[in-house]
N, C-alpha and C. Protein backbone atom coordinates (compact mmCIF):
# COMPACT_ATOMS: atom_id res chain seq x y z
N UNK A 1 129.26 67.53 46.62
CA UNK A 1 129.91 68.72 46.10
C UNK A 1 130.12 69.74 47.22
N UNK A 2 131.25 70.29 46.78
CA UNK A 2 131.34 71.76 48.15
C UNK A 2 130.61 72.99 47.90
N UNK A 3 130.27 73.64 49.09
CA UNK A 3 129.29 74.90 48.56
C UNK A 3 130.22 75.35 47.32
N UNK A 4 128.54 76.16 46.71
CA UNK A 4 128.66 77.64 45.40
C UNK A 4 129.89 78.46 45.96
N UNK A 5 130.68 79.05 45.31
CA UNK A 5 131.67 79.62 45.34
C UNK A 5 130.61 81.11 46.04
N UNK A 6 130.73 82.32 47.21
CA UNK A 6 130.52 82.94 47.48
C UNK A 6 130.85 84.54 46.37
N UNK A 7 130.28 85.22 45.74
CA UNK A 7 131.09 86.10 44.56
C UNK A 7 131.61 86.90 45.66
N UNK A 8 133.28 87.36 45.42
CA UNK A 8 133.84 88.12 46.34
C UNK A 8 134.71 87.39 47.32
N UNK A 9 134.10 86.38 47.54
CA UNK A 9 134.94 85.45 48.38
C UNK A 9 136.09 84.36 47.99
N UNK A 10 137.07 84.52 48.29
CA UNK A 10 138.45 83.80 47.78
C UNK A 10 138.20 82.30 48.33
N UNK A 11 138.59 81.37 47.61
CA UNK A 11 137.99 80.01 47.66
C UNK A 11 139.04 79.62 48.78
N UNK A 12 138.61 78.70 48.98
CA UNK A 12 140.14 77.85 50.16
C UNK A 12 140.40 77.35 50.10
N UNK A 13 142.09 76.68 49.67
CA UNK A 13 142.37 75.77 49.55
C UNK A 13 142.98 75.23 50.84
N UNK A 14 143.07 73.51 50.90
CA UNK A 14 143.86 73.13 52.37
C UNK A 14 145.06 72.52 51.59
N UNK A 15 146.41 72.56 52.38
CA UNK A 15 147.62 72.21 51.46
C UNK A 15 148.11 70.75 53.01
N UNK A 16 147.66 69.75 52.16
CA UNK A 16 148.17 68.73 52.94
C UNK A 16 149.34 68.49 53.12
N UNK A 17 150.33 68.50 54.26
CA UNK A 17 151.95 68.11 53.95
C UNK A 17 152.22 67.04 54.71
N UNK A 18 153.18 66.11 54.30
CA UNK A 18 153.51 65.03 54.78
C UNK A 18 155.02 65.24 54.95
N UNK A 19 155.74 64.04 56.09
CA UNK A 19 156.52 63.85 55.94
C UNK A 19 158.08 63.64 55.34
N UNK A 20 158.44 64.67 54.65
CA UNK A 20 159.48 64.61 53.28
C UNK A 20 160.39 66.08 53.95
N UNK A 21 161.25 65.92 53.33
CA UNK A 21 162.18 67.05 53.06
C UNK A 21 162.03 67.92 52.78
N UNK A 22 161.55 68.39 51.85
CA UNK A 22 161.10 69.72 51.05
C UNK A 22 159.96 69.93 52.12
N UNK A 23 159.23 69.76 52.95
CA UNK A 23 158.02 70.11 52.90
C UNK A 23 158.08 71.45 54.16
N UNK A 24 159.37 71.58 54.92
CA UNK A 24 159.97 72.49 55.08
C UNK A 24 159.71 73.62 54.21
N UNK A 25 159.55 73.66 52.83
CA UNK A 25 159.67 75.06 52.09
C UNK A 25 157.73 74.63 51.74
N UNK A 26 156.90 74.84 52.69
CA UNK A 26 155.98 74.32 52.29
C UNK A 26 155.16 76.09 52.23
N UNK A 27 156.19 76.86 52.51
CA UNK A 27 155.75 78.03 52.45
C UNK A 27 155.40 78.86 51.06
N UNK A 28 156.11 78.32 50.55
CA UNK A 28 156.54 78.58 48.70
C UNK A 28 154.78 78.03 47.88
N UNK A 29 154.53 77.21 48.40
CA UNK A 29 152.93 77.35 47.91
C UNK A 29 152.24 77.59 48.60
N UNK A 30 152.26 78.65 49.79
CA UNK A 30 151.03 78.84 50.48
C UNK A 30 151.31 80.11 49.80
N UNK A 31 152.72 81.02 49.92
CA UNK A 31 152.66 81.90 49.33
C UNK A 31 151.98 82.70 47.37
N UNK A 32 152.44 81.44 46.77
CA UNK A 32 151.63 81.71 45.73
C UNK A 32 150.37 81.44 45.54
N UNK A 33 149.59 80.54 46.61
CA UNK A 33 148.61 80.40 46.90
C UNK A 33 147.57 82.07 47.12
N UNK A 34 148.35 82.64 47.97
CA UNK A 34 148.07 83.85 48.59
C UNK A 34 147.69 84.71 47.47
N UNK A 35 149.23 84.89 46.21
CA UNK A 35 149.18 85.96 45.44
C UNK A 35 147.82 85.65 44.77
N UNK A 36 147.32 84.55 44.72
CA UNK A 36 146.80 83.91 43.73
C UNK A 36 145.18 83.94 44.06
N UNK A 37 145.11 84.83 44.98
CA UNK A 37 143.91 84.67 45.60
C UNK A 37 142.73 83.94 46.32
N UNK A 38 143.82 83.26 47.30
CA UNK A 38 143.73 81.91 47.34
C UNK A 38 143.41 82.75 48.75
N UNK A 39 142.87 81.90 49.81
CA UNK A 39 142.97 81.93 51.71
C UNK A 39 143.43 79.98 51.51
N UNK A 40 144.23 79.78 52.51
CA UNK A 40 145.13 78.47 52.78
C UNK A 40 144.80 78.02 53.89
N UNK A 41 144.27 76.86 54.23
CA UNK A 41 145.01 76.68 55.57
C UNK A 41 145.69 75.22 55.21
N UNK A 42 146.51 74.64 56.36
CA UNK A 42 147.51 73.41 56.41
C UNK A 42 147.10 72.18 57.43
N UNK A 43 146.31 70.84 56.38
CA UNK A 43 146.91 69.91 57.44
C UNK A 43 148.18 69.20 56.92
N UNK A 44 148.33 68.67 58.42
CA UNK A 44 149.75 67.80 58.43
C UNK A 44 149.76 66.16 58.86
N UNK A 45 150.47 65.89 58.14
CA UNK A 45 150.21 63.96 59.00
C UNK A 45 150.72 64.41 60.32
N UNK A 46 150.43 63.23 61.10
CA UNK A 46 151.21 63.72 62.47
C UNK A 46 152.75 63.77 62.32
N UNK A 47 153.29 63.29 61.43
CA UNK A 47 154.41 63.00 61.18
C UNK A 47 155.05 64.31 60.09
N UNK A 48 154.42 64.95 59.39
CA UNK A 48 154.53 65.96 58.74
C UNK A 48 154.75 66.75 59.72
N UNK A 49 154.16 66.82 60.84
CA UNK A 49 153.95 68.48 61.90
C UNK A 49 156.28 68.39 62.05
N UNK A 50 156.86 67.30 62.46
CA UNK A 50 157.88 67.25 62.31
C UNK A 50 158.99 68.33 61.52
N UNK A 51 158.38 68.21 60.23
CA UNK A 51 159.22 68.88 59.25
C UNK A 51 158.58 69.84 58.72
N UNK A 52 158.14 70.72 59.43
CA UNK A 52 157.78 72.19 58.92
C UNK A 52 157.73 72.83 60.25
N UNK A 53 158.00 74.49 60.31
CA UNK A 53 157.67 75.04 61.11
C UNK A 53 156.37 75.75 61.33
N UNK A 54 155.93 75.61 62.39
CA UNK A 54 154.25 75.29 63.03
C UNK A 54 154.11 76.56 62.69
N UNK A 55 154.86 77.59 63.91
CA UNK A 55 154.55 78.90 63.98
C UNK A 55 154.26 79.80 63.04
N UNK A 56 155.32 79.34 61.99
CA UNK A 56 155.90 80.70 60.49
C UNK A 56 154.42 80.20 59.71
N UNK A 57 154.27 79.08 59.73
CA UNK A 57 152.95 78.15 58.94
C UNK A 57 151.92 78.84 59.09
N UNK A 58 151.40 78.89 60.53
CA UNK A 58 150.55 79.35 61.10
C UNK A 58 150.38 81.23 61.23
N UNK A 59 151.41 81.75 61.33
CA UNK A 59 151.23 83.27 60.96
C UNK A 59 150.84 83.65 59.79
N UNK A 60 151.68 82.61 58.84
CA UNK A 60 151.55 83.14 57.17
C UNK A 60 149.86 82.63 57.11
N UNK A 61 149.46 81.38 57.43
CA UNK A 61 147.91 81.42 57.08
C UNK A 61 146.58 82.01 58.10
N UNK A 62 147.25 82.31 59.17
CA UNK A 62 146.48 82.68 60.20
C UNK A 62 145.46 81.92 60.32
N UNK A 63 145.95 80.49 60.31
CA UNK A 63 145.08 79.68 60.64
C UNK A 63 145.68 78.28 61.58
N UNK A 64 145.17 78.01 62.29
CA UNK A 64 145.63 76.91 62.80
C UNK A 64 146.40 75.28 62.50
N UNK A 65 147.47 74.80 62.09
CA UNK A 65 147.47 73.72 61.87
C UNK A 65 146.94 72.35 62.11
N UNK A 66 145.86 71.82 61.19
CA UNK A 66 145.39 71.03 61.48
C UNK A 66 146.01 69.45 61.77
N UNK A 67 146.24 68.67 62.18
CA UNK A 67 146.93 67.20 62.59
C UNK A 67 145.96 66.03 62.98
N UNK A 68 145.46 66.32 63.95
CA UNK A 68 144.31 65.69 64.60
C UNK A 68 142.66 65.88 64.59
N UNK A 69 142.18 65.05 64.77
CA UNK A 69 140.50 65.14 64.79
C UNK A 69 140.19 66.02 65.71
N UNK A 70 139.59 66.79 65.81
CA UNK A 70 138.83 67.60 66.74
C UNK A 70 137.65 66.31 67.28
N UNK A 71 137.20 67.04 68.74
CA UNK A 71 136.22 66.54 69.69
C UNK A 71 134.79 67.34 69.30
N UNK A 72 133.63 66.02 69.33
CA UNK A 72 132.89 66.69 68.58
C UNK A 72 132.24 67.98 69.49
N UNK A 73 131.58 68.84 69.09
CA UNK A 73 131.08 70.37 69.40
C UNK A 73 132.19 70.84 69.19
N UNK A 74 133.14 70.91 68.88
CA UNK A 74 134.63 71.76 69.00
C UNK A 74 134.29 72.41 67.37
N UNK A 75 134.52 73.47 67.72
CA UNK A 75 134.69 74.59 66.17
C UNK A 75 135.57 74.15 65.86
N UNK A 76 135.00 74.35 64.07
CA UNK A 76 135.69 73.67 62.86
C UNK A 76 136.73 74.76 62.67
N UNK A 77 138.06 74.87 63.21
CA UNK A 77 138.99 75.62 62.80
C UNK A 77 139.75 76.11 61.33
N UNK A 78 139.09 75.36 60.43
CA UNK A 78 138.80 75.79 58.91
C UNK A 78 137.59 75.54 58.08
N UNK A 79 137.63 77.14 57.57
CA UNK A 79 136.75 76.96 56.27
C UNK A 79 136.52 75.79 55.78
N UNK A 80 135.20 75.05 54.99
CA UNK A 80 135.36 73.92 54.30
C UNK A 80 136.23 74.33 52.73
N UNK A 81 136.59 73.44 52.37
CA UNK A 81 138.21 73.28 51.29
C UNK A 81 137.31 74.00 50.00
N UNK A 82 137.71 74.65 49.24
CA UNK A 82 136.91 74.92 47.63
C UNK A 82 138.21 73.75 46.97
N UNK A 83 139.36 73.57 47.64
CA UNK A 83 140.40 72.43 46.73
C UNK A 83 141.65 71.87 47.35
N UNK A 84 141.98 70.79 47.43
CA UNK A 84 143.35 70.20 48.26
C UNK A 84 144.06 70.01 47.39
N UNK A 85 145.56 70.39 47.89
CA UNK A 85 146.76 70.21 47.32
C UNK A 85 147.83 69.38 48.21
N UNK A 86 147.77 68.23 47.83
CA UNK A 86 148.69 67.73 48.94
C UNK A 86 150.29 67.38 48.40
N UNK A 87 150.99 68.34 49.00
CA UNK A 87 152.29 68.40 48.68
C UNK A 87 153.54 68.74 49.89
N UNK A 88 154.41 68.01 50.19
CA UNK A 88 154.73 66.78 49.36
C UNK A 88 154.26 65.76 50.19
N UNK A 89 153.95 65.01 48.84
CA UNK A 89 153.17 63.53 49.25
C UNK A 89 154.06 62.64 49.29
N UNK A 90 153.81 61.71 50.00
CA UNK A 90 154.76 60.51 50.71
C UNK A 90 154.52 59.49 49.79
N UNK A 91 154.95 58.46 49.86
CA UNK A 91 154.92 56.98 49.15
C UNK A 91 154.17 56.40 50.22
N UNK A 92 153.98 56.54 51.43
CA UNK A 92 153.25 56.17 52.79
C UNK A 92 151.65 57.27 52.44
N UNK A 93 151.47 57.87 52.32
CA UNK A 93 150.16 58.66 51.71
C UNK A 93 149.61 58.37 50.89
N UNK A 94 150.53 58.44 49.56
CA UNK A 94 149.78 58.05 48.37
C UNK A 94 149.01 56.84 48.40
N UNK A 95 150.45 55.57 48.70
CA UNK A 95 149.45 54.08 49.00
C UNK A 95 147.90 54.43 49.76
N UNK A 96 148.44 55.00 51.08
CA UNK A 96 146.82 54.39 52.03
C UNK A 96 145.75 55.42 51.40
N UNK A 97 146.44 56.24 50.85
CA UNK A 97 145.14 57.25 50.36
C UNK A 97 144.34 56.38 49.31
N UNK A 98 145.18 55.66 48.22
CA UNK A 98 144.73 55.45 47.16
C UNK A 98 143.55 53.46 47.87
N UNK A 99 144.33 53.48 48.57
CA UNK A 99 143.78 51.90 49.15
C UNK A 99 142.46 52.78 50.11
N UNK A 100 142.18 53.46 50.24
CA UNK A 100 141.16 54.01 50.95
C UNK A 100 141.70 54.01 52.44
N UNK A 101 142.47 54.10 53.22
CA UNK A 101 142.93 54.13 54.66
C UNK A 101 142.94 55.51 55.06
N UNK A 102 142.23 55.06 56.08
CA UNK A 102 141.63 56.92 57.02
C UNK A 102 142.39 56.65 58.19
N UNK A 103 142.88 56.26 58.27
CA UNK A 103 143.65 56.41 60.10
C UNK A 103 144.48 57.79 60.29
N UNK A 104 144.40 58.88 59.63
CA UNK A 104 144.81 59.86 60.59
C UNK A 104 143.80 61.16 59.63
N UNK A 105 143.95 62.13 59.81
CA UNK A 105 143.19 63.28 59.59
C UNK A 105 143.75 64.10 58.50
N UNK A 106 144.73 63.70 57.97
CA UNK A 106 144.95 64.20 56.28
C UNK A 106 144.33 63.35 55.78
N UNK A 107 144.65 61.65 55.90
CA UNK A 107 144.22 61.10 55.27
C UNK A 107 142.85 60.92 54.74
N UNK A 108 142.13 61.12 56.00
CA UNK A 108 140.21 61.29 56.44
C UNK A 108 139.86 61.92 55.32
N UNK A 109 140.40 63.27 55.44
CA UNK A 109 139.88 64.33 54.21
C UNK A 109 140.15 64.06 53.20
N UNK A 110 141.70 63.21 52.45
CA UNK A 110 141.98 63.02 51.39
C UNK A 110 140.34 62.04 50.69
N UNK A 111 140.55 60.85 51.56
CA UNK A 111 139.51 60.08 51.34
C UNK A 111 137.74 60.55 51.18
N UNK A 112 137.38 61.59 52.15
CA UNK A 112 136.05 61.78 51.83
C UNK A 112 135.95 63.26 50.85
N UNK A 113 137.45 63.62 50.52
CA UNK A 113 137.17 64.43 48.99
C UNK A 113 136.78 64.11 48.24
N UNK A 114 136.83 63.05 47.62
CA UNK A 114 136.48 62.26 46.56
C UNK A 114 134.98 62.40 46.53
N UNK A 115 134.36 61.84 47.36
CA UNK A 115 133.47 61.88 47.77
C UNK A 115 132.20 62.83 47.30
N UNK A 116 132.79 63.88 48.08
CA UNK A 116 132.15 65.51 47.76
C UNK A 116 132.78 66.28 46.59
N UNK A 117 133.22 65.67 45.94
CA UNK A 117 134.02 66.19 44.68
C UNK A 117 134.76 67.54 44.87
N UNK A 118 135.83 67.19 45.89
CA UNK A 118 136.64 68.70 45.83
C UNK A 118 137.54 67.90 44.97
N UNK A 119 138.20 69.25 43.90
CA UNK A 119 138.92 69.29 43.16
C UNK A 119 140.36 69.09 44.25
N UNK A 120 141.38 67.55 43.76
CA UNK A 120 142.28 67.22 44.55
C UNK A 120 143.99 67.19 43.41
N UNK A 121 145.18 67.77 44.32
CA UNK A 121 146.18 67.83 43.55
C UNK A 121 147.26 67.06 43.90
N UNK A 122 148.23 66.66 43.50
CA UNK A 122 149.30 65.71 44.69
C UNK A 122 150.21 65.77 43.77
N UNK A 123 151.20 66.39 44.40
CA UNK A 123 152.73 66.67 44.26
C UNK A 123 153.44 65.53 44.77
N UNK A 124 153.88 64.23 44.35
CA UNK A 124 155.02 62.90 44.90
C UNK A 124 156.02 63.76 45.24
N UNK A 125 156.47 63.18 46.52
CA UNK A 125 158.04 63.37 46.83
C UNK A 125 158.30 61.91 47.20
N UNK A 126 158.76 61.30 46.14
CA UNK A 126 159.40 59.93 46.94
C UNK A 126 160.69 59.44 45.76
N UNK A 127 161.46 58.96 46.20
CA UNK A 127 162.87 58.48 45.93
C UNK A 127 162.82 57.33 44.80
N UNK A 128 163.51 57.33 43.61
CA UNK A 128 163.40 56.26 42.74
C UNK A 128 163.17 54.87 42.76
N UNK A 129 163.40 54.16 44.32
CA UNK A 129 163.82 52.62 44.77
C UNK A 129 161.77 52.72 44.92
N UNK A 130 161.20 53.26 45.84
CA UNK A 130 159.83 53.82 46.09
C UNK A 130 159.11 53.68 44.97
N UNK A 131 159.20 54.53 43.61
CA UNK A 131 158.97 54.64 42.76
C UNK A 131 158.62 53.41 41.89
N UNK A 132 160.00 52.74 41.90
CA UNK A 132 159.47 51.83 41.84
C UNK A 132 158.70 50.06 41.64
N UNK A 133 158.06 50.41 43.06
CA UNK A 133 157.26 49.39 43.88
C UNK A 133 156.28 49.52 42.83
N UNK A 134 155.70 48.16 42.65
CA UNK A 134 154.32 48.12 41.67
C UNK A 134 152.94 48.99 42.93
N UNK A 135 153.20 48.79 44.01
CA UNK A 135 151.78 49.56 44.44
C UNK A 135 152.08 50.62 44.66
N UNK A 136 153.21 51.26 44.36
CA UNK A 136 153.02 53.06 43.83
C UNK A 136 152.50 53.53 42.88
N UNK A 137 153.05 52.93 41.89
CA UNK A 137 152.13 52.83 40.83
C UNK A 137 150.88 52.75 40.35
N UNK A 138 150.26 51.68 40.85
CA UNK A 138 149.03 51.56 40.85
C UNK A 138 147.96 52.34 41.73
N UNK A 139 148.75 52.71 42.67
CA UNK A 139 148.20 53.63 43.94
C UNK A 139 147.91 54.90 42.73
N UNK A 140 148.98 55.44 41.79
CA UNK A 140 148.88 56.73 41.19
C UNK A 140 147.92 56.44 40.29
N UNK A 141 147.78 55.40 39.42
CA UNK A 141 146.91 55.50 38.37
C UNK A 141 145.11 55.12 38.97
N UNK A 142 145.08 54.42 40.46
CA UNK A 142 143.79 54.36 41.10
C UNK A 142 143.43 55.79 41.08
N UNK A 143 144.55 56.89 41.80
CA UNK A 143 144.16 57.96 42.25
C UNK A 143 143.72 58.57 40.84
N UNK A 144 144.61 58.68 39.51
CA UNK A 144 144.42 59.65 38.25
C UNK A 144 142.75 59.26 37.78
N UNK A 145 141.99 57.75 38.43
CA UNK A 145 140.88 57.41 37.76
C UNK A 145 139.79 57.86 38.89
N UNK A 146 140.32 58.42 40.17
CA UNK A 146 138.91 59.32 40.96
C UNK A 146 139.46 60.61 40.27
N UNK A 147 140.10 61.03 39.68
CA UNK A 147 140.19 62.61 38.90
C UNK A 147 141.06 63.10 39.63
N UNK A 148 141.97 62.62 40.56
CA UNK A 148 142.92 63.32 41.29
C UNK A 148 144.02 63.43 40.12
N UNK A 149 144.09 64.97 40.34
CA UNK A 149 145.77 65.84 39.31
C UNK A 149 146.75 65.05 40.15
N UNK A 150 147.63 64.65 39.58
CA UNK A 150 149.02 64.34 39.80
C UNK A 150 150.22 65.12 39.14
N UNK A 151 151.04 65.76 39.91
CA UNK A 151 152.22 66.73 39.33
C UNK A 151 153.44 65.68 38.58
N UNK A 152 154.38 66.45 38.34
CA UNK A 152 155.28 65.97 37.48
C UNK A 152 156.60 65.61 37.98
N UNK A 153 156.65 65.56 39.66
CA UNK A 153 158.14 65.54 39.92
C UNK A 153 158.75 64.31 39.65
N UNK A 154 159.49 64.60 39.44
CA UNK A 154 160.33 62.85 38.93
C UNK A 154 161.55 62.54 40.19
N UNK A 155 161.38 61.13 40.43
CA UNK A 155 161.86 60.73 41.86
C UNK A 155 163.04 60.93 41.88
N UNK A 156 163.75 61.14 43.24
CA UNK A 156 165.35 61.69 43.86
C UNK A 156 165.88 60.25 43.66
N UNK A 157 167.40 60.20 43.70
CA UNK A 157 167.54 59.13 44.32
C UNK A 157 167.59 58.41 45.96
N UNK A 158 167.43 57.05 46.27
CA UNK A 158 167.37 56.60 47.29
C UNK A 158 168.66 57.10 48.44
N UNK A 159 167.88 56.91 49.14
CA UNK A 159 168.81 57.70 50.28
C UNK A 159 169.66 58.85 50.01
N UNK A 160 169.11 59.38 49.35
CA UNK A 160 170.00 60.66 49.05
C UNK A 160 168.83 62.21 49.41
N UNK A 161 168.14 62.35 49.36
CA UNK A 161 167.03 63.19 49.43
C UNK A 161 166.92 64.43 48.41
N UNK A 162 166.97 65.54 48.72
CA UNK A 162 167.49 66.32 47.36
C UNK A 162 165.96 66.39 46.50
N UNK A 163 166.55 67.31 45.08
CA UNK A 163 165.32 67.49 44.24
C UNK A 163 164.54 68.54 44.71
N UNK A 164 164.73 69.57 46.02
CA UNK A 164 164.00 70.74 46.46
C UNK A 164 163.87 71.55 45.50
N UNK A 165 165.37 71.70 44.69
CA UNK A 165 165.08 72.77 43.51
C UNK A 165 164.79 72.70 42.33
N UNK A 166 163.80 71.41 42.21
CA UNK A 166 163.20 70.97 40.92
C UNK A 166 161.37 70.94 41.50
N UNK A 167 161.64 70.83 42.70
CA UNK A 167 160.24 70.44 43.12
C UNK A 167 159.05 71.57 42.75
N UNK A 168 158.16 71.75 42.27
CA UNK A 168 157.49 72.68 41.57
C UNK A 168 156.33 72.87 42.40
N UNK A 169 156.09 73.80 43.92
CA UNK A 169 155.19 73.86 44.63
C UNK A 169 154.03 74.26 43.69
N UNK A 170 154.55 75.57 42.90
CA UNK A 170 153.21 76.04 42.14
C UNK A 170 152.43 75.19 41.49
N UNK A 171 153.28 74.07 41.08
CA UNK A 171 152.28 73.14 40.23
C UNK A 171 150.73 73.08 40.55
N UNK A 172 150.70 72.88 41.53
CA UNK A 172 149.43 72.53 42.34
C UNK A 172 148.74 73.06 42.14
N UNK A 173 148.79 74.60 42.04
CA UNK A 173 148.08 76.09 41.08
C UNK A 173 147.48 75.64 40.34
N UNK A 174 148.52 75.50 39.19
CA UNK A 174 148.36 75.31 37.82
C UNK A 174 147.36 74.01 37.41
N UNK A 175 147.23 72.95 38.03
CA UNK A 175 146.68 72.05 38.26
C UNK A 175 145.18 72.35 38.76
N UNK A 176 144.79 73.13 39.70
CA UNK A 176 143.35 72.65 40.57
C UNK A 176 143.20 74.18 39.53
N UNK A 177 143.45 75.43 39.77
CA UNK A 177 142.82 76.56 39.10
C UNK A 177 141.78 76.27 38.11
N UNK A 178 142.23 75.47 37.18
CA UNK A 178 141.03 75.28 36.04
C UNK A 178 140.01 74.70 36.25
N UNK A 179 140.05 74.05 37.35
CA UNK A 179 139.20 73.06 37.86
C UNK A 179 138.11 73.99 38.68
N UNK A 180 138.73 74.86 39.90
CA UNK A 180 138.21 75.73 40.46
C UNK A 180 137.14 76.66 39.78
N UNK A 181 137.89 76.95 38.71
CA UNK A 181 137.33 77.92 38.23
C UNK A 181 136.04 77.78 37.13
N UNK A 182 136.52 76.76 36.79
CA UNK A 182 134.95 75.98 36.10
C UNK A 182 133.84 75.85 37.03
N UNK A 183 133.89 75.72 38.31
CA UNK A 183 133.15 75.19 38.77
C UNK A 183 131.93 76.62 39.21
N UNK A 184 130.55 75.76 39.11
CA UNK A 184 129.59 76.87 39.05
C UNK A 184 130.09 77.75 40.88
């Protein structure tokens, strides 16, 4: 489990982003994150750091973007998580997350959340042909049976990308909050 919630102290969530289109507007839930009384910080696949901007990321959370493992003695450049929201999630994420594969440092954390029971959220961004593959599927319903929230977006079509203005960052809110907030 993650520490007792501190009284006074705003919990933290980390907002995992991957690789996708939208994840560009990955600002739109850090921001309601914020109103929400949230402190944020962001990892990224290495491949996510791609499609978002580092800097604007990094001012809005005043925190460093995470990508890579740190060397050990190296300060932990974030708070430990009170909850992860990983949005938008890849069809390349979801699988290795749900198959247990740690090879990069979103993934690490996705995997040893479970673990320590942080409350976990995942927003799909993947394209109808993706969709569906039988081990997407099964990847989602492995993940819904460790208690991971799954959002509601319903897939773009293939090669077309699109769906930004259906994509529901807040979900993720709405999703871990109750969870958060139950918790002693």
């Amino acid at each position: 489990m993650t520490e007792p919630q501190v009284p006074g102290k705003k919990p933290f969530l980390y907002v995992v982003v991957c690789a996708a289109g939208v994840a560009g507007d990955v600002g739109k839930l850090i921001t309601a994150a914020q109103e929400a009384n949230w402190d944020v910080g962001v990892v990224a696949t290495p491949q996510g750091l791609g499609f978002i901007d580092t800097e604007a990321v990094e001012a809005q959370t005043g925190y460093p973007i995470r990508s890579a493992w740190r060397s050990p003695g190296d300060p932990r450049p974030l708070p430990p998580a009170d909850a992860i929201a990983v949005a938008p999630a890849t069809f390349n994420t979801v699988n290795k997350w749900a198959a247990g594969i740690s090879d990069t440092l979103a993934l690490g954390i996705l995997c040893e959340a479970y673990g320590m029971g942080i409350p976990t959220a995942v927003l799909p961004y993947v394209n109808s042909a993706q969709a569906a593959h039988p081990a997407y599927r099964q990847s989602l319903e492995r993940l819904r049976e460790m208690g991971v929230l799954i959002g509601s977006y319903e897939p773009h079509r293939p090669k077309a990308g699109g769906g930004a203005d259906r994509y529901r960052w807040e979900e993720a809110l709405d999703l871990l909050t109750p969870k958060v907030s139950a918790r002693p």
